[in-house]
C-alpha atoms as a PDB file:
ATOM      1  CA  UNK A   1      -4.862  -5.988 -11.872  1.00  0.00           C
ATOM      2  CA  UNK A   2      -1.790  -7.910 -10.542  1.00  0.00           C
ATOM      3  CA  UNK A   3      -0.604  -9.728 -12.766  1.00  0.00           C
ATOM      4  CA  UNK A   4       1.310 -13.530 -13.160  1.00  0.00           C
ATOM      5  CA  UNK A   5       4.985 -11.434 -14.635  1.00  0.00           C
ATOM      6  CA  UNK A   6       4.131  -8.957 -11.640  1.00  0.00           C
ATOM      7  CA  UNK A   7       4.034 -11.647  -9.302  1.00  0.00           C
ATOM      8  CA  UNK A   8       6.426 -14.051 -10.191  1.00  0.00           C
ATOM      9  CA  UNK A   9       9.102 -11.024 -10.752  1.00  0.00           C
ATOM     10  CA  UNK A  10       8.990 -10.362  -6.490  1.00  0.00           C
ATOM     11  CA  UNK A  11       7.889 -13.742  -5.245  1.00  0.00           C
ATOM     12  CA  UNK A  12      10.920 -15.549  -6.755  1.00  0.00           C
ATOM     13  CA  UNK A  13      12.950 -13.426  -3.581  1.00  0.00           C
ATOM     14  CA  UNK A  14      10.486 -15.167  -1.298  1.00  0.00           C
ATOM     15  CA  UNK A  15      11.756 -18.862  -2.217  1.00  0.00           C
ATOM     16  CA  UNK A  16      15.524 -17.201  -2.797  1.00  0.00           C
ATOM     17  CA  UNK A  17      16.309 -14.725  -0.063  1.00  0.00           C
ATOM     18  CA  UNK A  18      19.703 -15.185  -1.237  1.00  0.00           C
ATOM     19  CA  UNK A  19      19.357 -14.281  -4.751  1.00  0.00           C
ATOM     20  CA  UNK A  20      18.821 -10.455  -3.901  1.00  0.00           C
ATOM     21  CA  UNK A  21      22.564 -10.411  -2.842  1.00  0.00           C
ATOM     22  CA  UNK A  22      23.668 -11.876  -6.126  1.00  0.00           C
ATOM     23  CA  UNK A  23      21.301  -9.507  -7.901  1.00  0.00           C
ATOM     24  CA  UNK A  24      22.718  -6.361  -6.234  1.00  0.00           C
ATOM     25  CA  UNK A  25      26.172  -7.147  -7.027  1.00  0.00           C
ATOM     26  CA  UNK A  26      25.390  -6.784 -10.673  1.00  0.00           C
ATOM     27  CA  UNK A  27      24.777  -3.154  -9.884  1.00  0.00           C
ATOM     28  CA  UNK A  28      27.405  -0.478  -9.290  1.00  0.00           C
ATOM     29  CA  UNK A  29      26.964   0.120  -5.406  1.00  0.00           C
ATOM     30  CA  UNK A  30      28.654  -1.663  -2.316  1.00  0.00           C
ATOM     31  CA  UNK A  31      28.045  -5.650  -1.786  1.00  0.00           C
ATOM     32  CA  UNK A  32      25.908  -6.994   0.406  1.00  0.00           C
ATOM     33  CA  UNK A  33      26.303  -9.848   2.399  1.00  0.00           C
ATOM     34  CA  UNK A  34      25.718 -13.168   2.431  1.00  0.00           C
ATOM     35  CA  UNK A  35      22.118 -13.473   4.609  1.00  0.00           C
ATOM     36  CA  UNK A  36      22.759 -15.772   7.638  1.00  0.00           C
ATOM     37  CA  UNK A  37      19.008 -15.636   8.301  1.00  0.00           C
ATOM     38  CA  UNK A  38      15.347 -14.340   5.967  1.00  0.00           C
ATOM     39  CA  UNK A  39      12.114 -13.694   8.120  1.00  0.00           C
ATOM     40  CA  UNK A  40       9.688 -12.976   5.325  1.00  0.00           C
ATOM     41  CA  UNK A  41       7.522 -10.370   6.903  1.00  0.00           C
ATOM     42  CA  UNK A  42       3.887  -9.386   6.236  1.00  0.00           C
ATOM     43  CA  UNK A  43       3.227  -7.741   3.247  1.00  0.00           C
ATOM     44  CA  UNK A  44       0.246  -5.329   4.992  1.00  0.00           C
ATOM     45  CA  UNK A  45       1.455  -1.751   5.771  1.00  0.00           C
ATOM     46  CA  UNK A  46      -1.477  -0.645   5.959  1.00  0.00           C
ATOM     47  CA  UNK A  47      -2.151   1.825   8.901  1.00  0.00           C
ATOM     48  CA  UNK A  48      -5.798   2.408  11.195  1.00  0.00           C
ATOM     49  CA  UNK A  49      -7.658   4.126   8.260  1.00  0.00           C
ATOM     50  CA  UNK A  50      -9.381   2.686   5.518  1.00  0.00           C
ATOM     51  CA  UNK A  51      -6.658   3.087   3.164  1.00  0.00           C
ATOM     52  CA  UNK A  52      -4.837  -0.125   2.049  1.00  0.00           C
ATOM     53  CA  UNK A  53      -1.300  -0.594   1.461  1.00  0.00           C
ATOM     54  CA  UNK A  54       0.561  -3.857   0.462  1.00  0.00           C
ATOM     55  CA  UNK A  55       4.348  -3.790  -0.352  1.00  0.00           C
ATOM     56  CA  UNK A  56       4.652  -6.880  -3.201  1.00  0.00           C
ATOM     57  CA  UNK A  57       7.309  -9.089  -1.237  1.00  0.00           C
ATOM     58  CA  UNK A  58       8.852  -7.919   2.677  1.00  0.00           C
ATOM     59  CA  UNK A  59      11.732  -9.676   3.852  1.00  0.00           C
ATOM     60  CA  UNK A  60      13.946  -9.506   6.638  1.00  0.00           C
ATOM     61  CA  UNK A  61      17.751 -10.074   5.936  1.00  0.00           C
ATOM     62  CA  UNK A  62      20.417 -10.462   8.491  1.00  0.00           C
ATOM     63  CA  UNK A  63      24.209 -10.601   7.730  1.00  0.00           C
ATOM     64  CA  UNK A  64      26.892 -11.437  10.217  1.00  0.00           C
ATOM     65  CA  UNK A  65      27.527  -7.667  11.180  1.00  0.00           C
ATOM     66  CA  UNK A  66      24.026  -5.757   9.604  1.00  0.00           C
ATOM     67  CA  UNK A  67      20.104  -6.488   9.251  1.00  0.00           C
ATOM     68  CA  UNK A  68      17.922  -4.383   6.920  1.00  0.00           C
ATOM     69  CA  UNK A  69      14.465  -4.546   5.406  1.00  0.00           C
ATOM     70  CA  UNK A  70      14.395  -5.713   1.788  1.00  0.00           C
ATOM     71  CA  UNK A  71      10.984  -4.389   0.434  1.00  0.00           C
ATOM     72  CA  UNK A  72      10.518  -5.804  -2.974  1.00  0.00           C
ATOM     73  CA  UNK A  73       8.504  -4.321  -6.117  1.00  0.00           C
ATOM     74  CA  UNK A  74       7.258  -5.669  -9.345  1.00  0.00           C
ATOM     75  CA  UNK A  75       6.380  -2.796 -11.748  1.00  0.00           C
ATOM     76  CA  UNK A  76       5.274  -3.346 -15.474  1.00  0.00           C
ATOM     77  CA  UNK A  77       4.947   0.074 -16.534  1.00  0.00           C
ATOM     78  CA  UNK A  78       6.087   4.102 -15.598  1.00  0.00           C
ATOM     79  CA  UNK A  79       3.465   5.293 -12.824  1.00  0.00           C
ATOM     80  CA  UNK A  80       4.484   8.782 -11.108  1.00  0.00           C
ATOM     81  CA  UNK A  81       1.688   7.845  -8.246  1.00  0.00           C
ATOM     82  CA  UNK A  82       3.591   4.823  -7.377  1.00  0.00           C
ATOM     83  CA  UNK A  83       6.906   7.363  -5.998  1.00  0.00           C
ATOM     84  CA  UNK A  84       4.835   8.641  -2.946  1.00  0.00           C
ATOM     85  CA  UNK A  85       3.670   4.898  -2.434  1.00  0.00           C
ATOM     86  CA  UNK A  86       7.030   3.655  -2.414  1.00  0.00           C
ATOM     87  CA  UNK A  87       8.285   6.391  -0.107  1.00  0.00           C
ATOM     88  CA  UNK A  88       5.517   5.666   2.204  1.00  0.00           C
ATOM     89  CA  UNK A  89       6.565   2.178   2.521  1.00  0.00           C
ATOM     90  CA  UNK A  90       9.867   3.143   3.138  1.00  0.00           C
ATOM     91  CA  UNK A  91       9.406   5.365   6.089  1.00  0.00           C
ATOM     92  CA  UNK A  92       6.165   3.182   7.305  1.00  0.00           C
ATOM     93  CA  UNK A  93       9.131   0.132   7.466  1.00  0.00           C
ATOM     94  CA  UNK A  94      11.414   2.271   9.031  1.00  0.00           C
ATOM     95  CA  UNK A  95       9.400   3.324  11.475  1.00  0.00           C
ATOM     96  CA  UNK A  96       7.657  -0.103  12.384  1.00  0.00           C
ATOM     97  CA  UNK A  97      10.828  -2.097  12.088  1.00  0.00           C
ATOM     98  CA  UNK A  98      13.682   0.025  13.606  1.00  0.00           C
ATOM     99  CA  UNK A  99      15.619  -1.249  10.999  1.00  0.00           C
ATOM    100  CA  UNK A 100      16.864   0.695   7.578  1.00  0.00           C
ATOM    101  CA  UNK A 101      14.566  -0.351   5.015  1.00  0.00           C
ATOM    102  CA  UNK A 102      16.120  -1.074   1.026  1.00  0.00           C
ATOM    103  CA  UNK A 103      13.657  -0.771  -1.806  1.00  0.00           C
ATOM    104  CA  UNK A 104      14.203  -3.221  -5.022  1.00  0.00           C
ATOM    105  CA  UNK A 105      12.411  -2.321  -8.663  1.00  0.00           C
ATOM    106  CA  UNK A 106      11.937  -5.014 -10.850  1.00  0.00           C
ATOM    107  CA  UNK A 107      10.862  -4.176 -14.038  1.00  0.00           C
ATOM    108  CA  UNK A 108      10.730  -6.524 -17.609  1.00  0.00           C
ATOM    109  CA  UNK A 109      11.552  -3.423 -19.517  1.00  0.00           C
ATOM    110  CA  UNK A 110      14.174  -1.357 -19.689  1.00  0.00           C
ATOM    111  CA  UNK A 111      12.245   2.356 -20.564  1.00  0.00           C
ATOM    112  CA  UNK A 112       9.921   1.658 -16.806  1.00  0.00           C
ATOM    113  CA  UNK A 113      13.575   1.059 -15.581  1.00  0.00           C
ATOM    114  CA  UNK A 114      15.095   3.318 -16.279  1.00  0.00           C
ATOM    115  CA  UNK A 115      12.093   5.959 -15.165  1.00  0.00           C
ATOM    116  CA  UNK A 116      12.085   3.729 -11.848  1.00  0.00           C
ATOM    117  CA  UNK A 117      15.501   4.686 -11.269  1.00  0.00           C
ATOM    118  CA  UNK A 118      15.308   8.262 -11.290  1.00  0.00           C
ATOM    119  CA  UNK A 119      15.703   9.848  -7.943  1.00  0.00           C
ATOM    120  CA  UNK A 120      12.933  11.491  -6.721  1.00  0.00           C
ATOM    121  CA  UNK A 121      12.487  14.435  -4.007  1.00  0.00           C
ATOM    122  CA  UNK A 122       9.663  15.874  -2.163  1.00  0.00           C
ATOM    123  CA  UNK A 123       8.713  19.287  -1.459  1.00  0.00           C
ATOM    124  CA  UNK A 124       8.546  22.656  -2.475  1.00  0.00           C
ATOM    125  CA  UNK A 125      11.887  23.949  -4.911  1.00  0.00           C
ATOM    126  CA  UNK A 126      13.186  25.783  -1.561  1.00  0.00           C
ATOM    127  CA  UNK A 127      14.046  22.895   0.011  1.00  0.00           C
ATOM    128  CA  UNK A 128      12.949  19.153  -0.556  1.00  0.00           C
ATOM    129  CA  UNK A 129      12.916  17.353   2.558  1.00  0.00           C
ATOM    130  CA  UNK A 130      12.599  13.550   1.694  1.00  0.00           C
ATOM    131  CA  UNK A 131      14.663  11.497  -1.504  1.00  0.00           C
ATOM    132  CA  UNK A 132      14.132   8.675  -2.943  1.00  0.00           C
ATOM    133  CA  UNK A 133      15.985   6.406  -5.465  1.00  0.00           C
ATOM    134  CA  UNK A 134      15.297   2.707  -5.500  1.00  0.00           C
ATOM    135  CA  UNK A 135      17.374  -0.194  -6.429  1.00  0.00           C
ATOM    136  CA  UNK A 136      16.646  -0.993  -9.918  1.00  0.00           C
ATOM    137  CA  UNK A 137      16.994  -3.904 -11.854  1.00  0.00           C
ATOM    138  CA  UNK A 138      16.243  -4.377 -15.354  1.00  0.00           C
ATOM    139  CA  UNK A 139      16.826  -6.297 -18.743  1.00  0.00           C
ATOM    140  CA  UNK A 140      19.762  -4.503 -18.973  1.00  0.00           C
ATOM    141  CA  UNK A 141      21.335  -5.365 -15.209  1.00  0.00           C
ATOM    142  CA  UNK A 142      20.670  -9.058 -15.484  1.00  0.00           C
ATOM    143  CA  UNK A 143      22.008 -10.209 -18.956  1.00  0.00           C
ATOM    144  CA  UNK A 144      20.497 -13.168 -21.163  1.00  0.00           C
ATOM    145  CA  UNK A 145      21.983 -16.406 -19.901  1.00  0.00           C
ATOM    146  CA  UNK A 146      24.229 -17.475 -22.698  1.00  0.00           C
ATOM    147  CA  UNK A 147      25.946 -21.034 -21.375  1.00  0.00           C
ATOM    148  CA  UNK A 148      24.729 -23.937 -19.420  1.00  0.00           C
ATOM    149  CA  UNK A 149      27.426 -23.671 -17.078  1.00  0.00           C
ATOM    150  CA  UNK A 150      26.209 -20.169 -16.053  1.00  0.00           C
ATOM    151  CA  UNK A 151      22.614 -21.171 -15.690  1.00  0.00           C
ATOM    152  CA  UNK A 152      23.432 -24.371 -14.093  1.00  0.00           C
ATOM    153  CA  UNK A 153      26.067 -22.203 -11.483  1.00  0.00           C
ATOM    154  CA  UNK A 154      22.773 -19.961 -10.390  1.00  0.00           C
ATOM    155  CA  UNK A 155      19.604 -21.168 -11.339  1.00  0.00           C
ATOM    156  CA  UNK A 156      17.366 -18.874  -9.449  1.00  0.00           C
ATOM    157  CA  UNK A 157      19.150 -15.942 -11.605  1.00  0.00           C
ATOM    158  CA  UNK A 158      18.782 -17.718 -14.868  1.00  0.00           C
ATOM    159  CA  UNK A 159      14.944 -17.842 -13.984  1.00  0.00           C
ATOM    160  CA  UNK A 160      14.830 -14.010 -13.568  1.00  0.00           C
ATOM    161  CA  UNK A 161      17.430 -13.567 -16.665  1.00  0.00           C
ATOM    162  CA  UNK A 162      14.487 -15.641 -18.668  1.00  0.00           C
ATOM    163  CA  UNK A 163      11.639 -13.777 -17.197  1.00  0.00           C
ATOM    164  CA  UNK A 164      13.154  -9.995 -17.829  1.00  0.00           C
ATOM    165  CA  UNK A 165      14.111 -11.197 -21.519  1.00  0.00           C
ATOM    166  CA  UNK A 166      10.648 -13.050 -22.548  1.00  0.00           C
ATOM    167  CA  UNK A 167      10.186 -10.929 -25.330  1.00  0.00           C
ATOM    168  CA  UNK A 168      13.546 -10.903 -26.855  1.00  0.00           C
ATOM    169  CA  UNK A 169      14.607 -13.045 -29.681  1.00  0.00           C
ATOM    170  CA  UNK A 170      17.163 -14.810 -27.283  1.00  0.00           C
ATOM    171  CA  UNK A 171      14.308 -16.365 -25.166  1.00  0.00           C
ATOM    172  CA  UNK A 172      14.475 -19.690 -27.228  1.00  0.00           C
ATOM    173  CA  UNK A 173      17.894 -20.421 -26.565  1.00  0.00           C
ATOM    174  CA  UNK A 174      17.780 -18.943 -22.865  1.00  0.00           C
ATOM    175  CA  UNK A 175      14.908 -21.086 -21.826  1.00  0.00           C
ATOM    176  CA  UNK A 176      16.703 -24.609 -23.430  1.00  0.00           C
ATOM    177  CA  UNK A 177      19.286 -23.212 -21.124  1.00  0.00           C
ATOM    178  CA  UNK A 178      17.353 -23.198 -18.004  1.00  0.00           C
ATOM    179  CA  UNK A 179      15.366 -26.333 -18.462  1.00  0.00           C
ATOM    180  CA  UNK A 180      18.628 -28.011 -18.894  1.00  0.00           C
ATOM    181  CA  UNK A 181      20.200 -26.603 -15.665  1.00  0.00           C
ATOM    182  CA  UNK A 182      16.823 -27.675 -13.511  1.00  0.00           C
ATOM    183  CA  UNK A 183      17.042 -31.071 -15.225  1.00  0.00           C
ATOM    184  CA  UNK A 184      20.511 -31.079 -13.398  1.00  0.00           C
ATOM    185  CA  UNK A 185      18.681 -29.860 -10.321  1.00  0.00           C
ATOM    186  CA  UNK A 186      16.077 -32.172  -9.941  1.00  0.00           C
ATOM    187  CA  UNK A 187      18.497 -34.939  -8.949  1.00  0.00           C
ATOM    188  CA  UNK A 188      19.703 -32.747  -5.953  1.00  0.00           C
ATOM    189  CA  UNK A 189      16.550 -30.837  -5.040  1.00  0.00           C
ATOM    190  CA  UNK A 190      13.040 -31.976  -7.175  1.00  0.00           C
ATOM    191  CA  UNK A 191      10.839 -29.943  -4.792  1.00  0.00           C
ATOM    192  CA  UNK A 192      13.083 -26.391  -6.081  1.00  0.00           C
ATOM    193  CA  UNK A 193      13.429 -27.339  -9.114  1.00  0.00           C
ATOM    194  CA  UNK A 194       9.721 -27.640  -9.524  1.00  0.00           C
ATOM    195  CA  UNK A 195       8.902 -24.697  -7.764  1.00  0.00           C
ATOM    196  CA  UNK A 196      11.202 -22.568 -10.005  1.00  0.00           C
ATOM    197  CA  UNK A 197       9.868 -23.767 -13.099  1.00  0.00           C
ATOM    198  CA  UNK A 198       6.429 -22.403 -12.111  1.00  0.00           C
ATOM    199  CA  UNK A 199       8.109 -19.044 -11.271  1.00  0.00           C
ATOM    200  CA  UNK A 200       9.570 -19.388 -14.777  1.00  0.00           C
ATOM    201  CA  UNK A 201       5.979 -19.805 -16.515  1.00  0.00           C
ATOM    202  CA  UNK A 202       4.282 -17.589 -14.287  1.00  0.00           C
ATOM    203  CA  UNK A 203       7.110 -15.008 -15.035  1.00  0.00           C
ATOM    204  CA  UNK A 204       6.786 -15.207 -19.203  1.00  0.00           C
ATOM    205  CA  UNK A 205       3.179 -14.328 -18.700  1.00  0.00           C
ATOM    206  CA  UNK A 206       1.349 -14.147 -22.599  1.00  0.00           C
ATOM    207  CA  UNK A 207       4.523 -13.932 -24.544  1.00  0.00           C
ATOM    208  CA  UNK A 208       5.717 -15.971 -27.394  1.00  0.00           C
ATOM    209  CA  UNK A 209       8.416 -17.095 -24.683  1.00  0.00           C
ATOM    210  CA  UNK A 210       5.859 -18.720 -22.704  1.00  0.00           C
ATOM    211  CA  UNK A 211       4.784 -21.140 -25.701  1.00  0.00           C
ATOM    212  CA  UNK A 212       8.169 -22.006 -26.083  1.00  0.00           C
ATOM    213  CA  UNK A 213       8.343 -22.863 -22.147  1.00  0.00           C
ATOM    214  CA  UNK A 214       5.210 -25.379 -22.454  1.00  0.00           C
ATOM    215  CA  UNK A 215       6.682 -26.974 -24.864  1.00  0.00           C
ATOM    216  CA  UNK A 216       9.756 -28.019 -23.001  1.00  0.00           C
ATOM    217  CA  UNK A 217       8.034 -28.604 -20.404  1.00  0.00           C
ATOM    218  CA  UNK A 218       5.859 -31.144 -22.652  1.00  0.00           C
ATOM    219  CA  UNK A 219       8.605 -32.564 -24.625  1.00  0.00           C
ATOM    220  CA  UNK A 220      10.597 -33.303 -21.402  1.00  0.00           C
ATOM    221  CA  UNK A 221       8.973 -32.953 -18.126  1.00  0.00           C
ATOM    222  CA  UNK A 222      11.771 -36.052 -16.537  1.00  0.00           C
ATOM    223  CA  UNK A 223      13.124 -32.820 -14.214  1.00  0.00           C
ATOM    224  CA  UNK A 224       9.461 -32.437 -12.434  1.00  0.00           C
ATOM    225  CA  UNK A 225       8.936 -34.356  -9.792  1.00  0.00           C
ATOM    226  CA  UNK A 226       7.018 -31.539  -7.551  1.00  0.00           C
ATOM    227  CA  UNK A 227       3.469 -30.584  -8.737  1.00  0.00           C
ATOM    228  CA  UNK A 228       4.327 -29.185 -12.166  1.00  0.00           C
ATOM    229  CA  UNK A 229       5.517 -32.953 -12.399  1.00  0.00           C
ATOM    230  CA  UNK A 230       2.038 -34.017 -11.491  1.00  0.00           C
ATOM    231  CA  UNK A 231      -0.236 -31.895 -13.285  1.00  0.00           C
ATOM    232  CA  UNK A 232       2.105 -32.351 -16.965  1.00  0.00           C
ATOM    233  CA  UNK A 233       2.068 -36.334 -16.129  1.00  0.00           C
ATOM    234  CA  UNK A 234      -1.837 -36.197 -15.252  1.00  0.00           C
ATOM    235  CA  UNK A 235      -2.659 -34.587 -18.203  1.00  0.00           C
ATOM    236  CA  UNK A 236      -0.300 -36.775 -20.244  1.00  0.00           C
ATOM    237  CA  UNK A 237      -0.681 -39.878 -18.786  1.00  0.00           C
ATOM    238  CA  UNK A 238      -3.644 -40.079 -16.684  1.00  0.00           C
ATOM    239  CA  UNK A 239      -6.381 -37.816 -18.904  1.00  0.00           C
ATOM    240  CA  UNK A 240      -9.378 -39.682 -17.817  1.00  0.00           C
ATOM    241  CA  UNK A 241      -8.118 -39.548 -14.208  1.00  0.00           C
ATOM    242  CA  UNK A 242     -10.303 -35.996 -13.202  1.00  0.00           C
ATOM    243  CA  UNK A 243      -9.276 -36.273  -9.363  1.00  0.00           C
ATOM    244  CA  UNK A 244      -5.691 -36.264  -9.989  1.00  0.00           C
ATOM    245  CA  UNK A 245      -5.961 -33.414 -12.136  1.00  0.00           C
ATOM    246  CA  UNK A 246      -8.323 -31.940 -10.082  1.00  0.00           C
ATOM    247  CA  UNK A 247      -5.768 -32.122  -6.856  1.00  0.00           C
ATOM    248  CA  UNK A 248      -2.962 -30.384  -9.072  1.00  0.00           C
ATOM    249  CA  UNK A 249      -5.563 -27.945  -9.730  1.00  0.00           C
ATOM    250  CA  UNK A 250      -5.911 -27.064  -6.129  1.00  0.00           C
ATOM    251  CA  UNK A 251      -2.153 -27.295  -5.345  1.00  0.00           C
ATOM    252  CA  UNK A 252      -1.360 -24.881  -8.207  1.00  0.00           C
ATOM    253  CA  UNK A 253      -4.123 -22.350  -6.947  1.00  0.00           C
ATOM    254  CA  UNK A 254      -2.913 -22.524  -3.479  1.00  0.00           C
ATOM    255  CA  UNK A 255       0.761 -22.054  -4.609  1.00  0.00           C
ATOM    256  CA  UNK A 256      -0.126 -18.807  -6.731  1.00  0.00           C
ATOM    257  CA  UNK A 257      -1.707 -17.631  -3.183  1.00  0.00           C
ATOM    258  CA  UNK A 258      -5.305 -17.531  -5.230  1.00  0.00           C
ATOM    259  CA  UNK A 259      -8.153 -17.633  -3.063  1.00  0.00           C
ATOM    260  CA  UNK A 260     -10.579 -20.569  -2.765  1.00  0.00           C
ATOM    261  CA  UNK A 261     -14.138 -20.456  -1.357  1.00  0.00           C
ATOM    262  CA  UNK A 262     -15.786 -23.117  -0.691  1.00  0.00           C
ATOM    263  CA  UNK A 263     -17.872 -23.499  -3.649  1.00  0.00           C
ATOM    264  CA  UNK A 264     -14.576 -22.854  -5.974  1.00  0.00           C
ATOM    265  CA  UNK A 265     -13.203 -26.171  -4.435  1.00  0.00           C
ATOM    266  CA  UNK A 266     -16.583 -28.367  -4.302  1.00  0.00           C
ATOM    267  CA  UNK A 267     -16.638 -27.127  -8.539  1.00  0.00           C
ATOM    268  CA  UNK A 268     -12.843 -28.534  -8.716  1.00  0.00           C
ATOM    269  CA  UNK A 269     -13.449 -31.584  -7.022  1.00  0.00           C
ATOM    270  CA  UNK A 270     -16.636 -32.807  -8.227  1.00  0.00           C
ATOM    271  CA  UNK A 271     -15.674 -32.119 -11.826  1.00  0.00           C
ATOM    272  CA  UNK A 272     -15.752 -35.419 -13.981  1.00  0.00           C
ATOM    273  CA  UNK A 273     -14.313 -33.611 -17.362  1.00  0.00           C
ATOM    274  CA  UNK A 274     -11.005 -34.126 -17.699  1.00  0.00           C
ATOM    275  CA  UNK A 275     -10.819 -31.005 -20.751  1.00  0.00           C
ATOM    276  CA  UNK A 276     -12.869 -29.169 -18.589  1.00  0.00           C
ATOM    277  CA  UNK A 277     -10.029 -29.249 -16.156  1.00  0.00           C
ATOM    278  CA  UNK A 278      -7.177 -29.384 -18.570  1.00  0.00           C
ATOM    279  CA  UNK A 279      -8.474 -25.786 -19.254  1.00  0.00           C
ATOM    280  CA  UNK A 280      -8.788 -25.002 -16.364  1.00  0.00           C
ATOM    281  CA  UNK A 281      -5.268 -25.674 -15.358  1.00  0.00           C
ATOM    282  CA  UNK A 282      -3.919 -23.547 -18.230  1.00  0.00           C
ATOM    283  CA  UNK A 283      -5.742 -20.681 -17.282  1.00  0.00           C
ATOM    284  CA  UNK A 284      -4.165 -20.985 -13.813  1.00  0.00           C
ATOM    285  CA  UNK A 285      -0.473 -20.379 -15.261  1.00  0.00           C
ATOM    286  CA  UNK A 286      -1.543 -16.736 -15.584  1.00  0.00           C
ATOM    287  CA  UNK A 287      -4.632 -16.286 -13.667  1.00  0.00           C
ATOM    288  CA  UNK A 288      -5.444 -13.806 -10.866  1.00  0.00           C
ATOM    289  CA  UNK A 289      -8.838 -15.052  -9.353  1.00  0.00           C
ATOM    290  CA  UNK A 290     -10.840 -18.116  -9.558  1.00  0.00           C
ATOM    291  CA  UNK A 291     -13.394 -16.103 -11.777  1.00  0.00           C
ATOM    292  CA  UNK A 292     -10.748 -16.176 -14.496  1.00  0.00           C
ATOM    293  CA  UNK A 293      -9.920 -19.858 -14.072  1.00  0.00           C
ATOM    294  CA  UNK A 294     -13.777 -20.608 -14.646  1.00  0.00           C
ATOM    295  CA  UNK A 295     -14.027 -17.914 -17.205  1.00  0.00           C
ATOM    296  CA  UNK A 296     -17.366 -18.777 -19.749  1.00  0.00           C
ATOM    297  CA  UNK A 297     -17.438 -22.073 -18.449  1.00  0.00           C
ATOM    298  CA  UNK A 298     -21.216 -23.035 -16.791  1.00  0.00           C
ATOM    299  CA  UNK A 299     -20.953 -23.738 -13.134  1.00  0.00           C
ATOM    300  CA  UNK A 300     -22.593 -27.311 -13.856  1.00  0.00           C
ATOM    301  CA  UNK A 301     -19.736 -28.549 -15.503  1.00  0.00           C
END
């Protein structure tokens, strides 16, 4: 099952092309450019059999002098399968796309990246035809933000820096850290800012970090004025209001790419609880289907 960590861990390169530059450099290979254009690509590589394949995020980056594909992976734990998978994708880019294709790891602990980072080869001992060795980034790469100046200087990477540390004892400070720096970027950019505070809760998933997160976000939510803004201000503010927090609802299902049926959105909108939605917009931070947002509650409600 995908997971909110898994998703908010490749997504985040959707909303910040640029970031994968900035995250590369922290490794020990060449730079890359600065992109001058991102074409997010689909995410199907699937080929005319019934055998599904879906890369996590696929991007398109072009520098001033180079374009490559930037195929980006989310991985929570060690899985040898997931080395033929990944070389698939490569070569299934390569050859669809005519362009060299990069593959980026991102794992919240450091033992799956370290395996992740291992290069692996293909065929017999005689001779192994096909290598592959990821870009990896871990806990280790991307270090625990430790001043407002540096979260404030790169937001984006403080986000990532708070969701590969969630379980560390630093996550208190790091995450006063980052809500500090979006409160900064609200004034320039509220829709961002918003937008990268759900990556941030989606991201700490059922840690101890995440509890910490709500709370900020309870204690001071002046920096959201995107829907985060709306759905903390509807539930503080305007509890007996059930269509406003029914519309956040929506907007928060629909940004977490969750799919809606018809019946899932007649059950939102005609709902005239307010708790009954309150729930249901926690269980939405972490959610993967509908079915758990509505978990044991009747359908009449």
């Amino acid at each position: 099952m995908v997971s909110s960590p898994h998703e908010a861990m490749h997504r985040i390169f959707r909303l910040e092309p640029g970031l994968f530059a900035r995250v590369a450099h922290k490794l020990d290979i060449p730079a890359f450019g600065t992109p001058i254009s991102v074409t997010e690509l689909p995410t199907d590589l699937s080929e005319t059999q019934p055998v599904e394949r879906r890369v996590d995020t696929l991007l398109r980056i072009d520098e001033a002098d180079n374009s490559y594909i930037l195929a980006v992976e989310a991985q929570g734990k060690p899985n040898a399968s997931k080395h033929s998978t990944w070389a698939y994708y490569m070569t299934f880019v390569q050859e669809k796309y005519k362009l060299p294709p990069l593959l980026l790891v991102i794992c919240r602990d450091q033992r799956t990246a370290d395996w992740a980072a291992r290069p692996v080869r293909f065929g017999p001992p005689q001779w192994q035809g096909l290598a592959l060795q990821p870009l990896v980034i871990g806990p280790r790469d991307i270090p625990a933000v430790e001043s407002l100046d540096e979260a404030t200087r790169d937001v984006p990477m403080a986000v990532l820096s708070a969701i590969l540390h969630a379980e560390e004892r630093s996550a208190d400070g790091t995450l006063k850290l980052l809500a500090a720096a979006l409160s900064a970027m609200e004034a320039r950019d509220p829709e961002r800012a918003g937008l990268l505070a759900e990556f941030t809760s989606q991201g700490l998933g059922r840690t101890e970090a995440f509890k910490i997160w709500s709370e900020l976000l309870k204690t001071d939510t002046s920096f959201f004025t995107s829907l985060v803004a709306e759905g903390l201000r509807a539930e503080g503010e305007a509890r007996g209001k059930a269509e406003g927090l029914a519309h956040y609802l929506l907007h928060r299902l629909e940004l977490r790419d969750i799919h809606l049926s018809d019946a899932d959105r007649d059950r939102i909108t005609t709902c005239e609880a307010p708790d009954t939605l309150t729930r249901w917009i926690d269980r939405a931070i972490t959610a993967t289907s509908t079915a758990e947002v509505f978990a044991e509650d009747p359908a009449a409600e």
